[in-house]
Protein backbone atom coordinates (compact mmCIF):
# COMPACT_ATOMS: atom_id res chain seq x y z
CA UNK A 1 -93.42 132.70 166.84
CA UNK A 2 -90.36 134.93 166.08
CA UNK A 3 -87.47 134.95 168.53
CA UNK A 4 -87.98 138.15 170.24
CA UNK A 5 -85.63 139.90 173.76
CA UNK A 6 -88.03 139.37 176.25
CA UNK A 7 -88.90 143.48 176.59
CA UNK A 8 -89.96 143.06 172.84
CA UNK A 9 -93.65 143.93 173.73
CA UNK A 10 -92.46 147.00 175.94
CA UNK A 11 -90.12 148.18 173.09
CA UNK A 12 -92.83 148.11 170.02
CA UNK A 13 -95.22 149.80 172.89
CA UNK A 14 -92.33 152.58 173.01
CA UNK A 15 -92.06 153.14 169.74
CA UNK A 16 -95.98 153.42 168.96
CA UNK A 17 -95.86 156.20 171.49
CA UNK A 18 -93.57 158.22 169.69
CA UNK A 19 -95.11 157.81 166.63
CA UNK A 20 -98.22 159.08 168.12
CA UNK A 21 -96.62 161.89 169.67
CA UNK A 22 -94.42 162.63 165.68
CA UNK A 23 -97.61 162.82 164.33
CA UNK A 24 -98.88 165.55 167.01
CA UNK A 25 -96.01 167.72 166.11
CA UNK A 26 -96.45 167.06 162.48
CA UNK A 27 -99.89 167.80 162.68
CA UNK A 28 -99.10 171.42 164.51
CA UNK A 29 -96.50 172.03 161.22
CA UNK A 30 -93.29 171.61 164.40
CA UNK A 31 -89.97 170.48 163.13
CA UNK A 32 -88.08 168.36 165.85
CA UNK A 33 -85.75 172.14 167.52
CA UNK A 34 -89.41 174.31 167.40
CA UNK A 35 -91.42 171.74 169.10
CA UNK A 36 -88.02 171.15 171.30
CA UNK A 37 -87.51 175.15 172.00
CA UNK A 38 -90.97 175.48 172.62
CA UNK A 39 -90.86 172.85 175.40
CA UNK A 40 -87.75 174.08 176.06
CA UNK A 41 -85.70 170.42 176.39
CA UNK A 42 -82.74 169.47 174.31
CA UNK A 43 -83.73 168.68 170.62
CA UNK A 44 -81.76 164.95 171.51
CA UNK A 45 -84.55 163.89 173.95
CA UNK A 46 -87.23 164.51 171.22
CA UNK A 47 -85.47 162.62 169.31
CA UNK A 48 -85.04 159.63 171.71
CA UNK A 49 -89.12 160.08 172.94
CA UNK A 50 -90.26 159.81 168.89
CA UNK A 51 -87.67 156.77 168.14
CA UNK A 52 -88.81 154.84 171.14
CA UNK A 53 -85.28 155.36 172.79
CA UNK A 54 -87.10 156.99 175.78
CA UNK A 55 -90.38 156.71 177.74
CA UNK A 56 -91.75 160.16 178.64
CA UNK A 57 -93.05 161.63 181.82
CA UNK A 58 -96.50 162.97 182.72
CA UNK A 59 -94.86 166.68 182.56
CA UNK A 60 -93.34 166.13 179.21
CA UNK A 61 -96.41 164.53 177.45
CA UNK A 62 -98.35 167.91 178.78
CA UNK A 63 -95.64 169.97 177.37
CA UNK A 64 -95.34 168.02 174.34
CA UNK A 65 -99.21 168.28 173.96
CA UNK A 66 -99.46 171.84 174.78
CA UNK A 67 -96.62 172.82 172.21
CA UNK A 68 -98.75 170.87 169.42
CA UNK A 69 -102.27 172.82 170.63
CA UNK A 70 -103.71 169.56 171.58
CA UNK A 71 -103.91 169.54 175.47
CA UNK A 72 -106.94 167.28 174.94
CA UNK A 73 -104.70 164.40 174.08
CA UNK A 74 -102.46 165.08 177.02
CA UNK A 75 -104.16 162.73 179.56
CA UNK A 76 -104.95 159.42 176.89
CA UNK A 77 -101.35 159.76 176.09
CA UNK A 78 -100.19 159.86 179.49
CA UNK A 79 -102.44 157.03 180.47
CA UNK A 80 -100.09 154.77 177.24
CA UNK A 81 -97.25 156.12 178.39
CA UNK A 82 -97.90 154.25 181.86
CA UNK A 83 -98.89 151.21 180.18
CA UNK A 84 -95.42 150.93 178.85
CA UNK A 85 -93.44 151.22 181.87
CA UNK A 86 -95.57 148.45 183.20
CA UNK A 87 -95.10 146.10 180.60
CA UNK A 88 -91.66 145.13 181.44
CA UNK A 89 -91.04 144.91 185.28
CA UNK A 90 -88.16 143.74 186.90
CA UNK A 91 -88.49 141.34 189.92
CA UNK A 92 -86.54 142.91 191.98
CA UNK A 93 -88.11 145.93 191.23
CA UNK A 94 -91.57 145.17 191.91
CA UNK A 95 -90.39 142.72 194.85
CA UNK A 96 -88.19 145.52 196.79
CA UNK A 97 -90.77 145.55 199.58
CA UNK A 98 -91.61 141.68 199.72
CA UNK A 99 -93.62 139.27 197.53
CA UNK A 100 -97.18 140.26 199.29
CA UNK A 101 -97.96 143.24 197.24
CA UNK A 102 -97.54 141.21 193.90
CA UNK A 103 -99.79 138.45 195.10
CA UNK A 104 -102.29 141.50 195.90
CA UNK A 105 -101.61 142.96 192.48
CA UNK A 106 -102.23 139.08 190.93
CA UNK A 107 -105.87 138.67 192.46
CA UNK A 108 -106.92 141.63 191.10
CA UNK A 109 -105.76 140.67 188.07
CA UNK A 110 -107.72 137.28 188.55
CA UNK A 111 -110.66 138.68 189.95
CA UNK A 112 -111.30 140.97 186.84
CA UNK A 113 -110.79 137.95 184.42
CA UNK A 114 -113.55 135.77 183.20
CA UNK A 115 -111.17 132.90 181.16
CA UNK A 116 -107.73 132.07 182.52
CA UNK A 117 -105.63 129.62 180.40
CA UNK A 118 -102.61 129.10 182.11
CA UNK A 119 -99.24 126.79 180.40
CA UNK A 120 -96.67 125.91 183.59
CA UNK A 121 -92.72 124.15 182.36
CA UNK A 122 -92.01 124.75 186.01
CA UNK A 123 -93.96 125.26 188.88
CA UNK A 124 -97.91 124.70 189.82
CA UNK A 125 -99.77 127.58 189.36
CA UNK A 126 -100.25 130.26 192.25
CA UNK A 127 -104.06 129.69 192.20
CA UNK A 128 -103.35 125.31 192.38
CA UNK A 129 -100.79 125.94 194.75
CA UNK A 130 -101.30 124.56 198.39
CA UNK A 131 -100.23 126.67 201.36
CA UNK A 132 -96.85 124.43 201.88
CA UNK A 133 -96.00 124.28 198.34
CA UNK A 134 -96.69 128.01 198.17
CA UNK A 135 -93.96 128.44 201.39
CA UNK A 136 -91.38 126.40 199.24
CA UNK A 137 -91.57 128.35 195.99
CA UNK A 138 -91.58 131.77 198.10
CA UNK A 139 -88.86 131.30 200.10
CA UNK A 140 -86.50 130.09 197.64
CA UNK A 141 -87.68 133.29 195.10
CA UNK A 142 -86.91 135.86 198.72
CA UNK A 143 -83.66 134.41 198.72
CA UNK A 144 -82.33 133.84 195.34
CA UNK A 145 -83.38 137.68 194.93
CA UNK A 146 -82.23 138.63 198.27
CA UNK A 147 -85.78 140.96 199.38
CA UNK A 148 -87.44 141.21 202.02
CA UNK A 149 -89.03 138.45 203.53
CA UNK A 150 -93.11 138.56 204.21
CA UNK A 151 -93.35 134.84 202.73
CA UNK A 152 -96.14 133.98 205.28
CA UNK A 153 -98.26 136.91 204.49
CA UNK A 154 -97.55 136.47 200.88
CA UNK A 155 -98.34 132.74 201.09
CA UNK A 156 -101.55 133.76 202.31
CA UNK A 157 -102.41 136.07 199.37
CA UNK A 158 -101.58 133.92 197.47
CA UNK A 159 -104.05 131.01 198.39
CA UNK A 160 -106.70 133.40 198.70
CA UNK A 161 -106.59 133.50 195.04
CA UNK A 162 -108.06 129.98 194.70
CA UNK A 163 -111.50 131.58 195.94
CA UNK A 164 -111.84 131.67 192.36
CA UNK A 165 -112.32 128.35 191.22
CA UNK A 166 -115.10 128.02 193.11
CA UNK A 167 -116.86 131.25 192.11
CA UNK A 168 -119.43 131.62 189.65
CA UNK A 169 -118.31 133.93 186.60
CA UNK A 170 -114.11 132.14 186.28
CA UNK A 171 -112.67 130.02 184.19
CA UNK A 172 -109.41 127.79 184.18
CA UNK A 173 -107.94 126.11 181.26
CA UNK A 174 -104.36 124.83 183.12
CA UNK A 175 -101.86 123.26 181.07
CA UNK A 176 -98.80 121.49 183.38
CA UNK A 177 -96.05 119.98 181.59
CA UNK A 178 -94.92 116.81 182.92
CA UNK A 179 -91.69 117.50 184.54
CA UNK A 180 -93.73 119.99 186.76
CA UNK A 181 -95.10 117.20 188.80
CA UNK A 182 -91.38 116.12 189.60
CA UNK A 183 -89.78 119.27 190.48
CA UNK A 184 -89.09 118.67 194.17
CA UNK A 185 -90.13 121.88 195.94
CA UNK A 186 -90.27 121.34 199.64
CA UNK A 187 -90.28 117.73 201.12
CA UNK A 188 -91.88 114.40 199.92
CA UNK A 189 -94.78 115.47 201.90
CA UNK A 190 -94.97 118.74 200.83
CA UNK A 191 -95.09 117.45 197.02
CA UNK A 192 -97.33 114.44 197.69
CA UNK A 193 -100.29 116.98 199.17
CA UNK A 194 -99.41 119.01 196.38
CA UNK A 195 -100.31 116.43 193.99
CA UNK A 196 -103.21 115.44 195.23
CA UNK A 197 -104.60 119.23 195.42
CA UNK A 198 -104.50 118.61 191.65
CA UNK A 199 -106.25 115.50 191.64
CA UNK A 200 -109.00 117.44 193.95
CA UNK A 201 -109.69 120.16 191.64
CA UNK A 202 -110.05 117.96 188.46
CA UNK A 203 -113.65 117.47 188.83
CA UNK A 204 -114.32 121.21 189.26
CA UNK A 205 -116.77 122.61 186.87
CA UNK A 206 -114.62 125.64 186.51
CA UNK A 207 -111.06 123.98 185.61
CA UNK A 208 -109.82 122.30 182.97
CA UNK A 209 -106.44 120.90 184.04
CA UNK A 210 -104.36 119.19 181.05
CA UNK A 211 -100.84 117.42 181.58
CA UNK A 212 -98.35 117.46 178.44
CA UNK A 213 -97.07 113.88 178.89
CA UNK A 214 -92.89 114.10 178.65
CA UNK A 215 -92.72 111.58 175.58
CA UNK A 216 -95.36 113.62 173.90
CA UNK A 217 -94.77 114.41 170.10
CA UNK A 218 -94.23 118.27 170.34
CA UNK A 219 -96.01 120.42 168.14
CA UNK A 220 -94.29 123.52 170.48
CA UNK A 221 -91.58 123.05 171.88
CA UNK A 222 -91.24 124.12 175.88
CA UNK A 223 -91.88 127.83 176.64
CA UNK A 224 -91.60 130.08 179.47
CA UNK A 225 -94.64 129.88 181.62
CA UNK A 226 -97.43 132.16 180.54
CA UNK A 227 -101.23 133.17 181.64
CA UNK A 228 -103.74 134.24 178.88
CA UNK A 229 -105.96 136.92 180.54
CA UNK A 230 -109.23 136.55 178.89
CA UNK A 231 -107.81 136.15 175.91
CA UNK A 232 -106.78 140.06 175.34
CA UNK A 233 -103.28 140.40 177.87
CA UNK A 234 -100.41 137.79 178.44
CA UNK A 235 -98.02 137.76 181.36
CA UNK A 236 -94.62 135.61 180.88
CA UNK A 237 -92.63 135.33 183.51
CA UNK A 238 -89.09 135.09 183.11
CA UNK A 239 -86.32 134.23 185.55
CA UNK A 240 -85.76 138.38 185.80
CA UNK A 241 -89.16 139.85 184.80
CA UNK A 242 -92.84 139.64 184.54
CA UNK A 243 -93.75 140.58 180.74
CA UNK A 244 -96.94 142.17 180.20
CA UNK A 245 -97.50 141.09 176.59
CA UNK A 246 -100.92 143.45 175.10
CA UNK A 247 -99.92 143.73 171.41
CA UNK A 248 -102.53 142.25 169.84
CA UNK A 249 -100.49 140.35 166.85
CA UNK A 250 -98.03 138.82 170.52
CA UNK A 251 -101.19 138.02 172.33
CA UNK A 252 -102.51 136.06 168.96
CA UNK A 253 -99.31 133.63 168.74
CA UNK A 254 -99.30 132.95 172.59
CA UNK A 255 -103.17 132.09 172.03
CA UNK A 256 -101.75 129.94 169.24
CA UNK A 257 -99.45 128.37 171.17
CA UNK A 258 -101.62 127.54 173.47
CA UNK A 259 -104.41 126.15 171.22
CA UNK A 260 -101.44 123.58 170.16
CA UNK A 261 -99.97 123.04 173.43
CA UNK A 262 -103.65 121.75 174.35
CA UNK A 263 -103.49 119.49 171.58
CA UNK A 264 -100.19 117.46 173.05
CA UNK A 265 -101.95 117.60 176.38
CA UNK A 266 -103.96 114.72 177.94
CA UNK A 267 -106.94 114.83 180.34
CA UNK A 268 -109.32 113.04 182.73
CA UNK A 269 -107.93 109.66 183.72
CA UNK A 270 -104.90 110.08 181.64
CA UNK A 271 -103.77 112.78 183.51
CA UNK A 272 -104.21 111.22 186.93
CA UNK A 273 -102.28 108.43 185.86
CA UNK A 274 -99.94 110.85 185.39
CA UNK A 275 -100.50 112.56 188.79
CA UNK A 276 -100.61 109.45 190.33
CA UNK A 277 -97.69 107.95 188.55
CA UNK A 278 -95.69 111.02 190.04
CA UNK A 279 -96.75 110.72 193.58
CA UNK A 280 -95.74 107.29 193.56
CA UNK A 281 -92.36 108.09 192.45
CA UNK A 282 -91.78 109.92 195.76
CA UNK A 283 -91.59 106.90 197.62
């Protein structure tokens, strides 16, 4: 996996746009100053739309489009060009009026997908999480980014997403990294039922739940936390951002990684000794 900046997937998305849209004016015999005069825009900002530089509007892609005689394109391209300025969103951004509408925008995202693998280095995962744990995590993210704060409502989303693991039609292939089970979030109480609500979903039919053992030989080293939506979409989240990763050749190495990351993991009664080999530690 090559070091990338984490709006990598976002840039190359960028770029592909504008060489879809150079092509258009090539294709309607436009240099860069006609298509420019006949959209009637600065020759500089189609410049910085073909290079990538710049993500176009809905109004410019129809102007664009209609200066190229191929209005027909206008509303596919419009539909990419909205993909990209989701692919790359800010906290902050997406958090300025609380965490609930992100928990909203995460069950959807659940609901539509039929195989989950999720890899945690440093919390449960939303859908694992218990409502205390859940309270902990939220209330430290509300104030470390200082927005508003509808923790209890988003608490509740949040739980409502583990509806899914007992509903026909889901998967869940959950790979925790040791150290997770010993990040103190919340009380001794707090973590205890937390590790137990592991220990409760094990059997499940529809999970999977693997622990990467912290004297593990590592075939990968630690990465950023990371959900594989049916195998097709990856969403990293980063201190700052929530990555939407959908280029196919990205979404191949983080099912690689994955595939290896399994490999160091351990299952079954391994794993609750590990569990239970954490709980015990709280004492």
């Amino acid at each position: 996996m090559s070091p990338t900046s984490p709006s990598s997937s976002a840039q190359a998305a960028r770029e592909a746009l504008g060489v879809r849209l150079a092509q258009l004016r090539r294709d309607a015999g436009l240099n860069g100053r006609e298509l420019s005069a006949r959209c009637g825009w600065h020759p500089a900002k189609t410049s910085r739309i073909q290079h990538g530089a710049s993500v176009p509007s809905d109004d410019d892609i129809r102007a664009w489009c209609g200066a190229c005689g191929a209005e027909d394109q206008a509303a596919d391209l419009i539909a990419v060009a909205r993909a990209v300025d989701s692919l790359y969103v800010e906290w902050r951004r997406r958090h300025r009026n609380g965490l609930r509408k992100a928990q909203e925008d995460f069950n959807a995202l659940h609901r539509r997908t039929r195989v989950c693998r999720a890899y945690v280095s440093n919390v449960i995962p939303g859908f694992l999480q218990t409502p205390a744990y859940a309270t902990a995590l939220l209330n430290t993210i509300t104030t470390f980014q200082g927005t508003p704060d509808d923790v209890p409502e988003a608490v509740a989303t949040r739980i409502a997403r583990s509806r899914f693991l007992y509903e026909g039609g889901h998967r869940f292939h959950v790979l925790i990294e040791e150290c997770v089970l010993r990040y103190r979030l919340g009380d001794a109480a707090t973590m205890a039922a937390q590790l137990h609500r592991l220990l409760t979903v094990m059997p499940l039919a529809t999970v999977s739940l693997g622990i990467i053992p912290g004297d593990a030989p590592r075939a990968v080293w630690p990465l950023e936390a990371f959900t594989l939506c049916d195998g097709r979409h990856a969403v990293v989240e980063t201190l700052t951002a929530e990555i939407n990763v959908v280029q196919p050749s990205e979404v191949a190495d983080y099912r690689r990684a994955f595939s290896q990351l399994a490999r160091m993991a351990v299952y079954g009664e391994r794993a609750r000794e590990l569990i239970n080999s954490a709980a015990r530690g709280l004492s």
